[in-house]
C-alpha atoms as a PDB file:
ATOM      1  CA  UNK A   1    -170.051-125.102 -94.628  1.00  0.00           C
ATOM      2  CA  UNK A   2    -167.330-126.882 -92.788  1.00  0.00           C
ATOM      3  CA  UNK A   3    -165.076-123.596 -92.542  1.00  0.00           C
ATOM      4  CA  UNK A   4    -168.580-121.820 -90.673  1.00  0.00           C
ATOM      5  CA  UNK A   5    -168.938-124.662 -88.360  1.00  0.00           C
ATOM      6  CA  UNK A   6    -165.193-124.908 -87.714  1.00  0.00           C
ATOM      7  CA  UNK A   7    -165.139-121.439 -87.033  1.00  0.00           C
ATOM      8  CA  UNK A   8    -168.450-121.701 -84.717  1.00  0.00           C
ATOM      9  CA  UNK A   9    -166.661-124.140 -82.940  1.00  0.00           C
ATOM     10  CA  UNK A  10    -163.583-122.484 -82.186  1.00  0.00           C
ATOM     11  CA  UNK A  11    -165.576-119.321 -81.013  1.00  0.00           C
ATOM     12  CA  UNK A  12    -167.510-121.223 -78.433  1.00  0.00           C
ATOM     13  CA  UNK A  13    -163.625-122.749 -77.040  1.00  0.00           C
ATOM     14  CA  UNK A  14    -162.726-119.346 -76.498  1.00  0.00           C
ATOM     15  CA  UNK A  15    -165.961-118.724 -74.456  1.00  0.00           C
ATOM     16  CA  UNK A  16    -165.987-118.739 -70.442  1.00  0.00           C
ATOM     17  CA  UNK A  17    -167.311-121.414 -69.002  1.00  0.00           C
ATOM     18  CA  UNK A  18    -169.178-121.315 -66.400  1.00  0.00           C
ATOM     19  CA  UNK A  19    -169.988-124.213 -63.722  1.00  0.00           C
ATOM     20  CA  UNK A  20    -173.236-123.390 -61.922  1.00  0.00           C
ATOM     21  CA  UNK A  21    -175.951-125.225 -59.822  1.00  0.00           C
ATOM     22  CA  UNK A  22    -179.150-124.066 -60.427  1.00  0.00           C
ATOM     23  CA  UNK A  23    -180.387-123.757 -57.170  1.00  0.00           C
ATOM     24  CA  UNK A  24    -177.317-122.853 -55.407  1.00  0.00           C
ATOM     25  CA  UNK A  25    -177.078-119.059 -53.998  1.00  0.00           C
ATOM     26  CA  UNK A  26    -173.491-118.250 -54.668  1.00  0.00           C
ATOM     27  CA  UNK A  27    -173.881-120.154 -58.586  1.00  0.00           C
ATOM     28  CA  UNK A  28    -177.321-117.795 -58.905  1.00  0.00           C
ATOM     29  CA  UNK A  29    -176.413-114.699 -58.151  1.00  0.00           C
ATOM     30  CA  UNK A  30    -173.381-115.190 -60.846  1.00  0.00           C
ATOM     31  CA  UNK A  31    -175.647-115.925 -63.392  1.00  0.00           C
ATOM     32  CA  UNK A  32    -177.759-112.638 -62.942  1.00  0.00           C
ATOM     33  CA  UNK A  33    -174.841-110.709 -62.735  1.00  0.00           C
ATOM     34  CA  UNK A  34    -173.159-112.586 -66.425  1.00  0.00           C
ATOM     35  CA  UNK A  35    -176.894-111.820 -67.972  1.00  0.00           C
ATOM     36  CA  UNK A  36    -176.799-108.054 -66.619  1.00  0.00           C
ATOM     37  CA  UNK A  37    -173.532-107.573 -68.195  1.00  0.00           C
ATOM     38  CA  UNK A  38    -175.204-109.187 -71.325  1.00  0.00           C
ATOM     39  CA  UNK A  39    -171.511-111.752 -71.183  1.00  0.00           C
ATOM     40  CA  UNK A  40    -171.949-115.229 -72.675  1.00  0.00           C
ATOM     41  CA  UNK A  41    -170.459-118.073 -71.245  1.00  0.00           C
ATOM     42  CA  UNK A  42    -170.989-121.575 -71.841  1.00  0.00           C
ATOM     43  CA  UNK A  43    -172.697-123.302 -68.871  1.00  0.00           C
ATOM     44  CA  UNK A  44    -172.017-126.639 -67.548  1.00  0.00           C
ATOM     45  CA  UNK A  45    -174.982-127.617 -64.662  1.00  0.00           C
ATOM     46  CA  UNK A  46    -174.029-129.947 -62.067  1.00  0.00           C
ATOM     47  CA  UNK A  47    -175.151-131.937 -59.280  1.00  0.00           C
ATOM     48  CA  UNK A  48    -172.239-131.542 -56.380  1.00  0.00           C
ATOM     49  CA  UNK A  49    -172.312-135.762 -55.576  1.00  0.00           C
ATOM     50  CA  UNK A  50    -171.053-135.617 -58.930  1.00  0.00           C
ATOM     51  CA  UNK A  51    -168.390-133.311 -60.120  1.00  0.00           C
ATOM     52  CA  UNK A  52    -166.870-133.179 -63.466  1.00  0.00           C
ATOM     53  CA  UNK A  53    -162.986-134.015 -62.971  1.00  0.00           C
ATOM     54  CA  UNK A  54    -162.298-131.172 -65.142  1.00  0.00           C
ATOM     55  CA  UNK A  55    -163.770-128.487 -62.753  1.00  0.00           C
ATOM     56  CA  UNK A  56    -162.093-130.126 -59.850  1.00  0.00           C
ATOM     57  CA  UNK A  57    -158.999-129.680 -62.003  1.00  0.00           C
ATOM     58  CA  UNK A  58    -159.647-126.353 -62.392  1.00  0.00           C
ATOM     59  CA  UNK A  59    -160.877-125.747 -58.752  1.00  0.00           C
ATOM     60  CA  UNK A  60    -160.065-128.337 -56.293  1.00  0.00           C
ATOM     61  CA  UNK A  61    -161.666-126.379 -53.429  1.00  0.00           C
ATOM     62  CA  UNK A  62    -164.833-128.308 -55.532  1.00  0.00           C
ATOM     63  CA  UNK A  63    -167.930-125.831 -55.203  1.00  0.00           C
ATOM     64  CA  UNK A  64    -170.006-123.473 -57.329  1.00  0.00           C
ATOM     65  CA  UNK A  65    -169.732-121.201 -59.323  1.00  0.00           C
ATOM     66  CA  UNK A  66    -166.566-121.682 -60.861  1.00  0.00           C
ATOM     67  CA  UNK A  67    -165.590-119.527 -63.845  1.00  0.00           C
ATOM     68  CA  UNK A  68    -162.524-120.882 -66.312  1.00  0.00           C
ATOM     69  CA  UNK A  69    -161.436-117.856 -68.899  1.00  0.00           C
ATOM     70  CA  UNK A  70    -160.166-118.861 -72.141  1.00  0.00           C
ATOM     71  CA  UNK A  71    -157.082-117.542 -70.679  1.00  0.00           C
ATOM     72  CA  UNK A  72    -156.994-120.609 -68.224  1.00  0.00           C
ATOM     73  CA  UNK A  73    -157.792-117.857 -65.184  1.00  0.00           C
ATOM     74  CA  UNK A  74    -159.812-119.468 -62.636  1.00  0.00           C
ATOM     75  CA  UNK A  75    -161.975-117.428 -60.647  1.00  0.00           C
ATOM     76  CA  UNK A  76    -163.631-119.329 -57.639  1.00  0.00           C
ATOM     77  CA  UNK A  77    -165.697-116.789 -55.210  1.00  0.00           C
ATOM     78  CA  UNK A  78    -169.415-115.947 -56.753  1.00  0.00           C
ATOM     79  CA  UNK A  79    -168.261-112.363 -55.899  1.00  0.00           C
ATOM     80  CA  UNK A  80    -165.324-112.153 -58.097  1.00  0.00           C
ATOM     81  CA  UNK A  81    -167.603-113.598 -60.850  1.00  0.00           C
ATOM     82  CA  UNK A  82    -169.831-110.577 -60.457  1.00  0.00           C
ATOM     83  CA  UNK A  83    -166.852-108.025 -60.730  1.00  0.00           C
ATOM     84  CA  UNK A  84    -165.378-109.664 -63.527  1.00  0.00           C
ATOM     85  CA  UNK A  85    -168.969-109.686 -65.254  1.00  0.00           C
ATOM     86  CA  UNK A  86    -169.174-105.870 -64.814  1.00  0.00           C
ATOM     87  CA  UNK A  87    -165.449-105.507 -65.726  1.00  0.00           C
ATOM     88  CA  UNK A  88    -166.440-106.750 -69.002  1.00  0.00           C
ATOM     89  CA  UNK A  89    -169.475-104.634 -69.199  1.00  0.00           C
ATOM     90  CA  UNK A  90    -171.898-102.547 -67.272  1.00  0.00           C
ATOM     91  CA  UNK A  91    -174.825-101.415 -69.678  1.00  0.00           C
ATOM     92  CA  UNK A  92    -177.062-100.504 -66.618  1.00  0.00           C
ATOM     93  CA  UNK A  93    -173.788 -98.991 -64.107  1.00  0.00           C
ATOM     94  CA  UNK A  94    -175.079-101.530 -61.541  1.00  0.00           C
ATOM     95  CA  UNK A  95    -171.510-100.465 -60.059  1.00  0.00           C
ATOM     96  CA  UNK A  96    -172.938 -96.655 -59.790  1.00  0.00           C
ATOM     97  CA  UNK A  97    -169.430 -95.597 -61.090  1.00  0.00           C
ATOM     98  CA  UNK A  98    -171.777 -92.779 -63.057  1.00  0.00           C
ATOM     99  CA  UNK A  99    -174.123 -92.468 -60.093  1.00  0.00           C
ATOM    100  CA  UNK A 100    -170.047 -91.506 -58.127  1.00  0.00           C
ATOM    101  CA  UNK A 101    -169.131 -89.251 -61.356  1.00  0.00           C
ATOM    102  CA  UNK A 102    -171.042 -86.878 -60.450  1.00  0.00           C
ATOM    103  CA  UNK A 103    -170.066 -86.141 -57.085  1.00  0.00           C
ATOM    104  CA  UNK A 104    -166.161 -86.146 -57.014  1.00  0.00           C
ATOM    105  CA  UNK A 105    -165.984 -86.422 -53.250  1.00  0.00           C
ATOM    106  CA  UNK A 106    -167.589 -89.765 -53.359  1.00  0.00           C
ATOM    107  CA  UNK A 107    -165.802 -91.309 -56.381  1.00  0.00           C
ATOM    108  CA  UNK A 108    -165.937 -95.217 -55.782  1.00  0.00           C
ATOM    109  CA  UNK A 109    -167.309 -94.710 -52.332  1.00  0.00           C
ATOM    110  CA  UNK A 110    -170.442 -96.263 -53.634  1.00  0.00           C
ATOM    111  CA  UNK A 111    -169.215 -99.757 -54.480  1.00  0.00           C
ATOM    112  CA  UNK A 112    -167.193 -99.369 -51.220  1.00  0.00           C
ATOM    113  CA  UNK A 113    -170.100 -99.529 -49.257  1.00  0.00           C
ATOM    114  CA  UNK A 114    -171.805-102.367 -51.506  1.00  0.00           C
ATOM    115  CA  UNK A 115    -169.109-104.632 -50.394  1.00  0.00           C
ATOM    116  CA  UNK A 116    -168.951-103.963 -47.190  1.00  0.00           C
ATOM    117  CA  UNK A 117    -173.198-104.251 -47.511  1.00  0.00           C
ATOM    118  CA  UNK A 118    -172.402-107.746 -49.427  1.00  0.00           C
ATOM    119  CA  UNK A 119    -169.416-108.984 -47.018  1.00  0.00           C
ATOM    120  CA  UNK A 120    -171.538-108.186 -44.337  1.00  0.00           C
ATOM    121  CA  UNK A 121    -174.434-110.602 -45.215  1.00  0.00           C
ATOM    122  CA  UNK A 122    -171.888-113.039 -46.940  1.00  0.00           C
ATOM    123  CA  UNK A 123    -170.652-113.621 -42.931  1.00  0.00           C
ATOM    124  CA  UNK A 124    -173.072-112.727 -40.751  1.00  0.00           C
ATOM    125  CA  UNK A 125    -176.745-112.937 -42.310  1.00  0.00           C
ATOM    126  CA  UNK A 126    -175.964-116.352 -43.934  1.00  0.00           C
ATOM    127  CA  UNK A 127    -174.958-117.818 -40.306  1.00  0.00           C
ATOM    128  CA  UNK A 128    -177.969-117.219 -39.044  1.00  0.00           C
ATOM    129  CA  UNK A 129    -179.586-117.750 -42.362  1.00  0.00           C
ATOM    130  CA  UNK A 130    -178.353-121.597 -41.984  1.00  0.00           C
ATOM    131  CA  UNK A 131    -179.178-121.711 -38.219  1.00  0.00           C
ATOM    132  CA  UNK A 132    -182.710-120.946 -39.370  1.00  0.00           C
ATOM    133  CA  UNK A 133    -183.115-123.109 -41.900  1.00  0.00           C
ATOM    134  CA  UNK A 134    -181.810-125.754 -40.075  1.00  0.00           C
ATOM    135  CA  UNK A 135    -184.202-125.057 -37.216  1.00  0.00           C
ATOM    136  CA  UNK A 136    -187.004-125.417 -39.221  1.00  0.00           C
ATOM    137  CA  UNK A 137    -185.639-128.464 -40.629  1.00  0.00           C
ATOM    138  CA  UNK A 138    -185.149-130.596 -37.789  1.00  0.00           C
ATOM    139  CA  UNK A 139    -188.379-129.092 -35.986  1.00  0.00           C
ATOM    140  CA  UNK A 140    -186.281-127.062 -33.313  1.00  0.00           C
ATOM    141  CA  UNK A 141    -187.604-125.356 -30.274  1.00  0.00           C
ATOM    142  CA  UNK A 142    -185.557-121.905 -31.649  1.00  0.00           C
ATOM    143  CA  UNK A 143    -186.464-121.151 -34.460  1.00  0.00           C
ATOM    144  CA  UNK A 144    -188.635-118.300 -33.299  1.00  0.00           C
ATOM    145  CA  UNK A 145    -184.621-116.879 -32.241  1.00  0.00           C
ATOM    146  CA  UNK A 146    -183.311-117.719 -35.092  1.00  0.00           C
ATOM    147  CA  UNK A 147    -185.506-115.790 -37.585  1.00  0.00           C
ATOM    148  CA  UNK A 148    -185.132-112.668 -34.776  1.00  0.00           C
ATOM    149  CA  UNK A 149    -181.400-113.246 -35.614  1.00  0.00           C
ATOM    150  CA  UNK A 150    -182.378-112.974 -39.641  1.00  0.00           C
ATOM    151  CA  UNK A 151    -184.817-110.139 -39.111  1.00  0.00           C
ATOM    152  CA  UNK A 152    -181.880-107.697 -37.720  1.00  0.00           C
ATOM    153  CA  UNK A 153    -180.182-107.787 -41.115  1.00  0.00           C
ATOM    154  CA  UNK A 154    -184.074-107.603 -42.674  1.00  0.00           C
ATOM    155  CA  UNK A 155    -184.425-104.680 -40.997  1.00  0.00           C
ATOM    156  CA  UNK A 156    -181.582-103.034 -42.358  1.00  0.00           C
ATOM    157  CA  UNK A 157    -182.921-103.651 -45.986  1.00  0.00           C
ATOM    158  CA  UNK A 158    -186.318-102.307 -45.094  1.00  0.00           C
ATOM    159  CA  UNK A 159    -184.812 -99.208 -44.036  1.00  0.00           C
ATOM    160  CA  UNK A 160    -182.842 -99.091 -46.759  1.00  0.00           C
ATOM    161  CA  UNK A 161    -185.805 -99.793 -49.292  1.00  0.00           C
ATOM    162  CA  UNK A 162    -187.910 -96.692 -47.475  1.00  0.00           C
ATOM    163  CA  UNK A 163    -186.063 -94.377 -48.900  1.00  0.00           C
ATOM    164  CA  UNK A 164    -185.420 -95.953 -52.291  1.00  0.00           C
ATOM    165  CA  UNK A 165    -186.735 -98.631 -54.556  1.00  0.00           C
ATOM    166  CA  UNK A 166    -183.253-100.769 -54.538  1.00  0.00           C
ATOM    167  CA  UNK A 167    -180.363-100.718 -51.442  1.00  0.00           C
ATOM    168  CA  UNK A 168    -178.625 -97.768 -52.684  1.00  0.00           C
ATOM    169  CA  UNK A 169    -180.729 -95.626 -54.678  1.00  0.00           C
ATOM    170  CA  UNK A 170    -183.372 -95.673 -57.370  1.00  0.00           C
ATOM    171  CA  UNK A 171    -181.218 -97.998 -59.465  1.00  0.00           C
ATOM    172  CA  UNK A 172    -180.492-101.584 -59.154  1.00  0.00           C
ATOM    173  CA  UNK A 173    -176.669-102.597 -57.957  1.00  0.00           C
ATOM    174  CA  UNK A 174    -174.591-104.905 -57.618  1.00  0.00           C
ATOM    175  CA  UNK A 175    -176.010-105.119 -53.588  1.00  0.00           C
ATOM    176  CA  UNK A 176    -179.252-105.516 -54.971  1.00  0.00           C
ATOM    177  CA  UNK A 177    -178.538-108.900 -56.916  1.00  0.00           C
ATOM    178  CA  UNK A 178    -175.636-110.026 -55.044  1.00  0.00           C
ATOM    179  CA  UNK A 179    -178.323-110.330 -51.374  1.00  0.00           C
ATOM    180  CA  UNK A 180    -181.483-111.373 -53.653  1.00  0.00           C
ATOM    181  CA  UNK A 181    -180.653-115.146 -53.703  1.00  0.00           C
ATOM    182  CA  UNK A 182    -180.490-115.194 -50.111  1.00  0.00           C
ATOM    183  CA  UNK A 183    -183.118-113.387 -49.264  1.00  0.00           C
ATOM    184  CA  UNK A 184    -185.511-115.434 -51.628  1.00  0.00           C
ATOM    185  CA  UNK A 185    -183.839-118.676 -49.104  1.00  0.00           C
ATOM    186  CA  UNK A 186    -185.116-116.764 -46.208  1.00  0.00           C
ATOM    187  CA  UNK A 187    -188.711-115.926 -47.852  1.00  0.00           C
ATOM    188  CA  UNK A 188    -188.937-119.309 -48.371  1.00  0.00           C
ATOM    189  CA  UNK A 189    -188.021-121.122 -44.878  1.00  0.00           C
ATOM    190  CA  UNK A 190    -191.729-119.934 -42.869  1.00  0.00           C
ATOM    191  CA  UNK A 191    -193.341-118.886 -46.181  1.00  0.00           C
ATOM    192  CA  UNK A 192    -196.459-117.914 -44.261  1.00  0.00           C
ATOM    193  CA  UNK A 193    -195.087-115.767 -41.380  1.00  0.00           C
ATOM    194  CA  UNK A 194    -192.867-113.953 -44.163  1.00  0.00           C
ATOM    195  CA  UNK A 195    -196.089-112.811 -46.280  1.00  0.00           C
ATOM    196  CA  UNK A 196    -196.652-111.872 -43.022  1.00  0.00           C
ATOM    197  CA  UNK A 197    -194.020-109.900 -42.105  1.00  0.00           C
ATOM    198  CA  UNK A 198    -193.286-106.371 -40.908  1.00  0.00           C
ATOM    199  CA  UNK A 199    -190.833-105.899 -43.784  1.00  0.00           C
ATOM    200  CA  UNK A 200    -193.354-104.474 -46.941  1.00  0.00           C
ATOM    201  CA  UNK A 201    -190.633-103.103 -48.943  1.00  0.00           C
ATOM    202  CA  UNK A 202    -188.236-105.826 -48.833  1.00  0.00           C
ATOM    203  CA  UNK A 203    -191.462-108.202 -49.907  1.00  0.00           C
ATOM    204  CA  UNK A 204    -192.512-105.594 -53.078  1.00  0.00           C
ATOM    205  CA  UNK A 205    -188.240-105.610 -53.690  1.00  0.00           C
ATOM    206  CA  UNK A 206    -187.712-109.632 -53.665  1.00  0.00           C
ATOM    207  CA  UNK A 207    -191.260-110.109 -55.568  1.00  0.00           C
ATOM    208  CA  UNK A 208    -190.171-107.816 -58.310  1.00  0.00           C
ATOM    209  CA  UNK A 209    -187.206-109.937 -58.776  1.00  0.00           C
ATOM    210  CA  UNK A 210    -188.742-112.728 -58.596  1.00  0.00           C
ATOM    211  CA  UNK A 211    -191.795-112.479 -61.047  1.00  0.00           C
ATOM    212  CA  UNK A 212    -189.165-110.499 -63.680  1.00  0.00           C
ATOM    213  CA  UNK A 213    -188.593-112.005 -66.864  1.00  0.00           C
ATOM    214  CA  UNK A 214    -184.508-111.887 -66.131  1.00  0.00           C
ATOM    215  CA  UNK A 215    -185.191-114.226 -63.057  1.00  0.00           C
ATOM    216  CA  UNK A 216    -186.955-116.356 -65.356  1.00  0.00           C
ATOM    217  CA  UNK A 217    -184.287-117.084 -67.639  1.00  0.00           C
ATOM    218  CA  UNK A 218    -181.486-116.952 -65.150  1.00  0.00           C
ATOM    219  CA  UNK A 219    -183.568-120.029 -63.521  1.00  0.00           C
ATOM    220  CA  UNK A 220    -183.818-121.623 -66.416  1.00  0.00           C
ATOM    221  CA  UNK A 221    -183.378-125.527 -65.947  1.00  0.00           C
ATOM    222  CA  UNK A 222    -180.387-127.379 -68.673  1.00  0.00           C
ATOM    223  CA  UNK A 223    -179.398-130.846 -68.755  1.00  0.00           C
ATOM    224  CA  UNK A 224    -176.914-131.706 -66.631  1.00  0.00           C
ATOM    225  CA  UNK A 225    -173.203-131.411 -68.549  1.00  0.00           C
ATOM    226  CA  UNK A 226    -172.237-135.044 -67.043  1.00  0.00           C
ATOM    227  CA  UNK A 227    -175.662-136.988 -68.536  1.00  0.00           C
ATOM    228  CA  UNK A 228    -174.717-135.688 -72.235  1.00  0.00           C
ATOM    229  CA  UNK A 229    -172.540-133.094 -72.661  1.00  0.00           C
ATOM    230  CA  UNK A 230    -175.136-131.072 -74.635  1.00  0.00           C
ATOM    231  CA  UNK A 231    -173.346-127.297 -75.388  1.00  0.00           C
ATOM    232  CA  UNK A 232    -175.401-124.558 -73.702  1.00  0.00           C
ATOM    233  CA  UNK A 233    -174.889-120.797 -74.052  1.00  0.00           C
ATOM    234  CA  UNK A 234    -176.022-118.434 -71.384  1.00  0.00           C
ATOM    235  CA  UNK A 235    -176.099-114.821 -71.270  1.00  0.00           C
ATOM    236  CA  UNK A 236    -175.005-112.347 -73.722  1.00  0.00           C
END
């Protein structure tokens, strides 16, 4: 009995681990991307006015997500997390590398174009993502402006979603999960005038996520790792 749980134990040390903030875009879309590749990694929650000393250790730059490898790699940018995930494994090619395969000429093109997709909502949409939040925050007299701002970028997803049911074809990507945490912010900020909204497609695309099962338990609320320390597995 004490060999199996001595054994148990040293498998979950060689684990990932993962530091994540539930509601915290960059920490989310990480998480989807560990349960798509079906990865476990052991999860530490935490509130930001309280960070554990060993993940500013690890990462002194001191935000989420940061991912530790049993190797003592540190990988800091919610992006890299996401490649790593679907280094490890891809069961559902949200990297299209098959979707590429097939056409020679545009081997890798594909998840060209999803970062530049991703990079290009990383820097611009979230700017005016915050400048709209914060508008509606503080009760500003632009905030009509500010959602125009958002509503460019929208309008590149609706086109997008028009021709196919996710950003790049009829099969989820990694664009697909790597925008959906923002967009859900945006949803959320005039919840009303989005329901609203000339953007069908990028409503039925978001609500899909949204009411899915995986959503469900990538949301999933843990103890916080500093209150007790509890072990919690998530993925795989």
């Amino acid at each position: 009995m004490n060999e199996n749980k001595s054994k148990i134990s040293n498998e979950v040390e060689m684990l990932p681990l993962l530091y994540s903030l539930r509601n915290c875009p960059y920490a989310m879309r990480a998480r989807v991307a560990i349960f798509k590749a079906k990865q476990t990694v052991l999860l530490r929650d935490i509130v930001l006015s309280n960070k554990p000393i060993d993940m500013v250790t690890a990462s002194p730059k001191g935000t989420v997500p940061v991912l530790v490898l049993s190797n003592g790699i540190v990988i800091e940018e919610s992006l890299e997390v996401m490649l790593w995930a679907f280094a490890q494994s891809d069961p559902n090619d949200l990297l299209h590398r098959h979707i590429d395969e097939r056409f020679e000429k545009n081997k890798g093109n594909t998840l060209i174009n999803m970062l530049e997709l991703i990079n290009e909502f990383d820097r611009d949409f979230k700017n005016c993502l915050e400048q709209y939040k914060c508008a509606k925050r503080y009760k500003e007299g632009n905030i009509e402006q500010c959602r125009e701002a958002c509503e460019f970028y929208l309008q590149k997803l609706e086109q997008r979603l028009t021709h196919h049911l996710y950003l790049f074809s009829d099969k989820e990507s990694l664009a697909d999960i790597a925008l959906l945490p923002f967009i859900r912010q945006f949803a959320k900020i005039e919840r009303q005038w989005y329901l609203q909204s000339p953007y069908p497609m990028v409503r039925k695309w978001l609500g899909n996520y949204l009411q899915s099962p995986m959503f469900t338990k990538v949301m999933a609320k843990y103890p916080l790792w500093l209150d007790n320390h509890e072990i919690v597995l998530f993925g795989g």
